[in-house]
C-alpha atoms as a PDB file:
ATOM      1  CA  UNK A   1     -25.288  23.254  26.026  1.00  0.00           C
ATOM      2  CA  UNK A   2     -27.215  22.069  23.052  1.00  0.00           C
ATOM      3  CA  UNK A   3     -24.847  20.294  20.325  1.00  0.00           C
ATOM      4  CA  UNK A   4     -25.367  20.406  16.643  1.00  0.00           C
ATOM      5  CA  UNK A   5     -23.753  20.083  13.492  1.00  0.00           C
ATOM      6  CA  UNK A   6     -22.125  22.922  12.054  1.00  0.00           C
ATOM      7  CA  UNK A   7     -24.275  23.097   9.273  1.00  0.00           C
ATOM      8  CA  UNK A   8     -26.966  21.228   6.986  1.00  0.00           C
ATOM      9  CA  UNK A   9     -24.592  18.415   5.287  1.00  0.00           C
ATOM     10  CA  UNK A  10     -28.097  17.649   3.013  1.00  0.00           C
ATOM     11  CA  UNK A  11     -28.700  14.688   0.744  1.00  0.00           C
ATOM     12  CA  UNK A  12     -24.676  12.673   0.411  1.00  0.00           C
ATOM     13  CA  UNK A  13     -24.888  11.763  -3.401  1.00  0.00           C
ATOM     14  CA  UNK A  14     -22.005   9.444  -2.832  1.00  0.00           C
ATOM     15  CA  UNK A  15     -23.580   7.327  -0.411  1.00  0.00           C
ATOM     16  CA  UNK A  16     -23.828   4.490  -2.489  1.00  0.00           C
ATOM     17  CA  UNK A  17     -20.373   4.532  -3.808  1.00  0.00           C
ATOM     18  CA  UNK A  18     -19.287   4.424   0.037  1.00  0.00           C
ATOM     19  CA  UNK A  19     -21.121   1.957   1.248  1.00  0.00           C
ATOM     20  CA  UNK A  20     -20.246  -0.560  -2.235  1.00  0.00           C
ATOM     21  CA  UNK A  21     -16.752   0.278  -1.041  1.00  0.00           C
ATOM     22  CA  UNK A  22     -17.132  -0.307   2.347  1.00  0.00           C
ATOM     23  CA  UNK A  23     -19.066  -3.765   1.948  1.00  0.00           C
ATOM     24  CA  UNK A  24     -16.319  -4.679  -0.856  1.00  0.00           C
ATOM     25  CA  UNK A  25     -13.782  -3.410   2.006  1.00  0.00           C
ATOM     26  CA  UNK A  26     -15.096  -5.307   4.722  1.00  0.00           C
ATOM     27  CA  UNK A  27     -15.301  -8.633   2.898  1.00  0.00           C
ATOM     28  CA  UNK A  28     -11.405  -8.372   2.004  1.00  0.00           C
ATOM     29  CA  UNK A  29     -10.537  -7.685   5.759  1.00  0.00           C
ATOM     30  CA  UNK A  30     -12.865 -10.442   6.468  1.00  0.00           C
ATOM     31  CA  UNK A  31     -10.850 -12.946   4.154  1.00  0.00           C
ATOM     32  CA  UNK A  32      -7.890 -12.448   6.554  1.00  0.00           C
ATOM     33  CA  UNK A  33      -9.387 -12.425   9.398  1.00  0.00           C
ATOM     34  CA  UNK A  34     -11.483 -15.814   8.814  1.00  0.00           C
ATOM     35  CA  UNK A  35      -7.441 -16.926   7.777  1.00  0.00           C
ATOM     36  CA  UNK A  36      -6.199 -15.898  11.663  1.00  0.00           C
ATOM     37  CA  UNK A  37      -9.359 -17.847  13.097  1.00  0.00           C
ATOM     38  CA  UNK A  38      -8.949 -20.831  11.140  1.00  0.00           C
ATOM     39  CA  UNK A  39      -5.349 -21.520  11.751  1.00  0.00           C
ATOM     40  CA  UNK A  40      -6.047 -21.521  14.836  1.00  0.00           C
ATOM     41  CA  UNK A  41      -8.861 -23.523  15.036  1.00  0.00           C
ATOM     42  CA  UNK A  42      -8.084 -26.046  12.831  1.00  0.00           C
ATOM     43  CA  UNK A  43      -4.463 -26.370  14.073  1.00  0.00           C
ATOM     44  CA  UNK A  44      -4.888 -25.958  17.809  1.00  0.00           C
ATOM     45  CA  UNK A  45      -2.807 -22.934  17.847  1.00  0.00           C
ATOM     46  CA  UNK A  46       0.424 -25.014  17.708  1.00  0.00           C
ATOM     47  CA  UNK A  47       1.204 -23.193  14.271  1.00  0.00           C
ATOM     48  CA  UNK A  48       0.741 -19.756  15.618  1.00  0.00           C
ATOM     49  CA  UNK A  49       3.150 -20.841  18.230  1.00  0.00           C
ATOM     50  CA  UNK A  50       5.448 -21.311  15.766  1.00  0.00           C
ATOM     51  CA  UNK A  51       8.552 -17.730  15.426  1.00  0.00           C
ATOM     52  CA  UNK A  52       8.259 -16.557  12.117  1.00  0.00           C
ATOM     53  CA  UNK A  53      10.000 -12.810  12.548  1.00  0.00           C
ATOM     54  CA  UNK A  54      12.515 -11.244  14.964  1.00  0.00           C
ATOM     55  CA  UNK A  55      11.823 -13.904  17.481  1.00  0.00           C
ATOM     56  CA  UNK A  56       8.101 -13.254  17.642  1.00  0.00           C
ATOM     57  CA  UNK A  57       5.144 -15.980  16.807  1.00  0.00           C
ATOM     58  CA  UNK A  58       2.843 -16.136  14.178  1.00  0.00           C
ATOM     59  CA  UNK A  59      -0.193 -15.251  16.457  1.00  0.00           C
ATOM     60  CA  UNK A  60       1.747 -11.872  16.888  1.00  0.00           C
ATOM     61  CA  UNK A  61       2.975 -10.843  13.715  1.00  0.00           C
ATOM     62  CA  UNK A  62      -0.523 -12.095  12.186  1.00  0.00           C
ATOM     63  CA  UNK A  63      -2.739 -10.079  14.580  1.00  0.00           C
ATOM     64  CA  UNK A  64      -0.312  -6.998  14.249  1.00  0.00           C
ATOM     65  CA  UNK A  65      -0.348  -7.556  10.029  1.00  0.00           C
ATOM     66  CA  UNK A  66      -4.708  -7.520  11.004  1.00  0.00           C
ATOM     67  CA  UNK A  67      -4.492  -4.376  13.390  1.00  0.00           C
ATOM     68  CA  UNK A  68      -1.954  -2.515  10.506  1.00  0.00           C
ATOM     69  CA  UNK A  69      -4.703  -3.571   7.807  1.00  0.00           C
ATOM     70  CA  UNK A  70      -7.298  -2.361   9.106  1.00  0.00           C
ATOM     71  CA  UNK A  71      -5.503   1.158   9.437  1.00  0.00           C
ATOM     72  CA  UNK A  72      -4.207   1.153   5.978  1.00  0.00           C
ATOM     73  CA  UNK A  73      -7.630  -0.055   5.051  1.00  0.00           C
ATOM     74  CA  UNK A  74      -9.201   3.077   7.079  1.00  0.00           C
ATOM     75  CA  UNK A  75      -7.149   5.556   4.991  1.00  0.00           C
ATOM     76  CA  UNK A  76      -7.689   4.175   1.743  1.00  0.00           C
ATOM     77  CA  UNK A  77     -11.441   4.357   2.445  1.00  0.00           C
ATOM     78  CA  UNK A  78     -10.959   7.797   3.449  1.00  0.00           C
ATOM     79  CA  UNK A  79      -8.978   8.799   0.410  1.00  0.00           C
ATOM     80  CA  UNK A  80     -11.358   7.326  -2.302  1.00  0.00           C
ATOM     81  CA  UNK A  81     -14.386   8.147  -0.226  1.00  0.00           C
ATOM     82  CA  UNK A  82     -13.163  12.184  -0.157  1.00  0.00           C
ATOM     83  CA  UNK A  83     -11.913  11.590  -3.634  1.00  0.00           C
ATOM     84  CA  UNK A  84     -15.633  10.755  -5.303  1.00  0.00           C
ATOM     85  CA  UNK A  85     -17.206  13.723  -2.948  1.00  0.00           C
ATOM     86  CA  UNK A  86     -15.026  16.096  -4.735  1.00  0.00           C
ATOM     87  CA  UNK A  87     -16.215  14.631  -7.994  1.00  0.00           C
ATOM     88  CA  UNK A  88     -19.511  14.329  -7.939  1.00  0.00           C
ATOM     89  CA  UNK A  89     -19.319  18.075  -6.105  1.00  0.00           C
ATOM     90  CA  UNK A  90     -17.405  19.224  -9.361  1.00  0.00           C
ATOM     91  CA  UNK A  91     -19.784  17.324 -11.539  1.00  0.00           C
ATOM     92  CA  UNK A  92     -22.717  19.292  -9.783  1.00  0.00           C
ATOM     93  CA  UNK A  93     -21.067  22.837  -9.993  1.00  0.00           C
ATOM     94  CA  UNK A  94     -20.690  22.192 -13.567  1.00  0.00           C
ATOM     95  CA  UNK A  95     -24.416  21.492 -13.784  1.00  0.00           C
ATOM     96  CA  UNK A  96     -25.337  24.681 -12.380  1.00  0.00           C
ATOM     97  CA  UNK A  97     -23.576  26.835 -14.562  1.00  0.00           C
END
């Protein structure tokens, strides 16, 4: 069975309003994550060792915060990302008429 989209998406005018976002995204996420490798490398991991919540360490709670970032990050992407698709498709309806 031969798969293919469902139809012709065409040209994405917002493709460089995504990918701004995404770099911009990326480069905050990276921020934290450069954090998480640092303290551990420059400490030896005995500070992650150290309990910080509910009886858990700080490599935990910090790699849970990263994994619970990312998602969050994920759906704000996807809202502003949908959000200027539906603009720029108003904008171009508007054109036409």
């Amino acid at each position: 069975m031969l798969h293919e989209p469902a139809r012709d998406s065409g040209p994405d005018p917002a493709t460089a309003y995504k990918t701004r976002l995404g770099l911009w995204m990326f480069l905050f996420y990276c921020v934290f994550y450069a954090g998480f490798v640092l303290i551990n490398v420059l400490t030896g991991g005995t500070v992650m060792q150290s309990i910080v919540l509910e009886g858990m360490n700080l490599a935990v709670v910090y790699g849970m915060g990263l994994i619970v970032l990312a998602l969050v990050m994920a759906l704000i992407y996807n809202h502003l990302c949908t959000a200027k698709e539906r603009e720029l498709a108003d904008a171009a309806r508007k054109e036409e008429r």
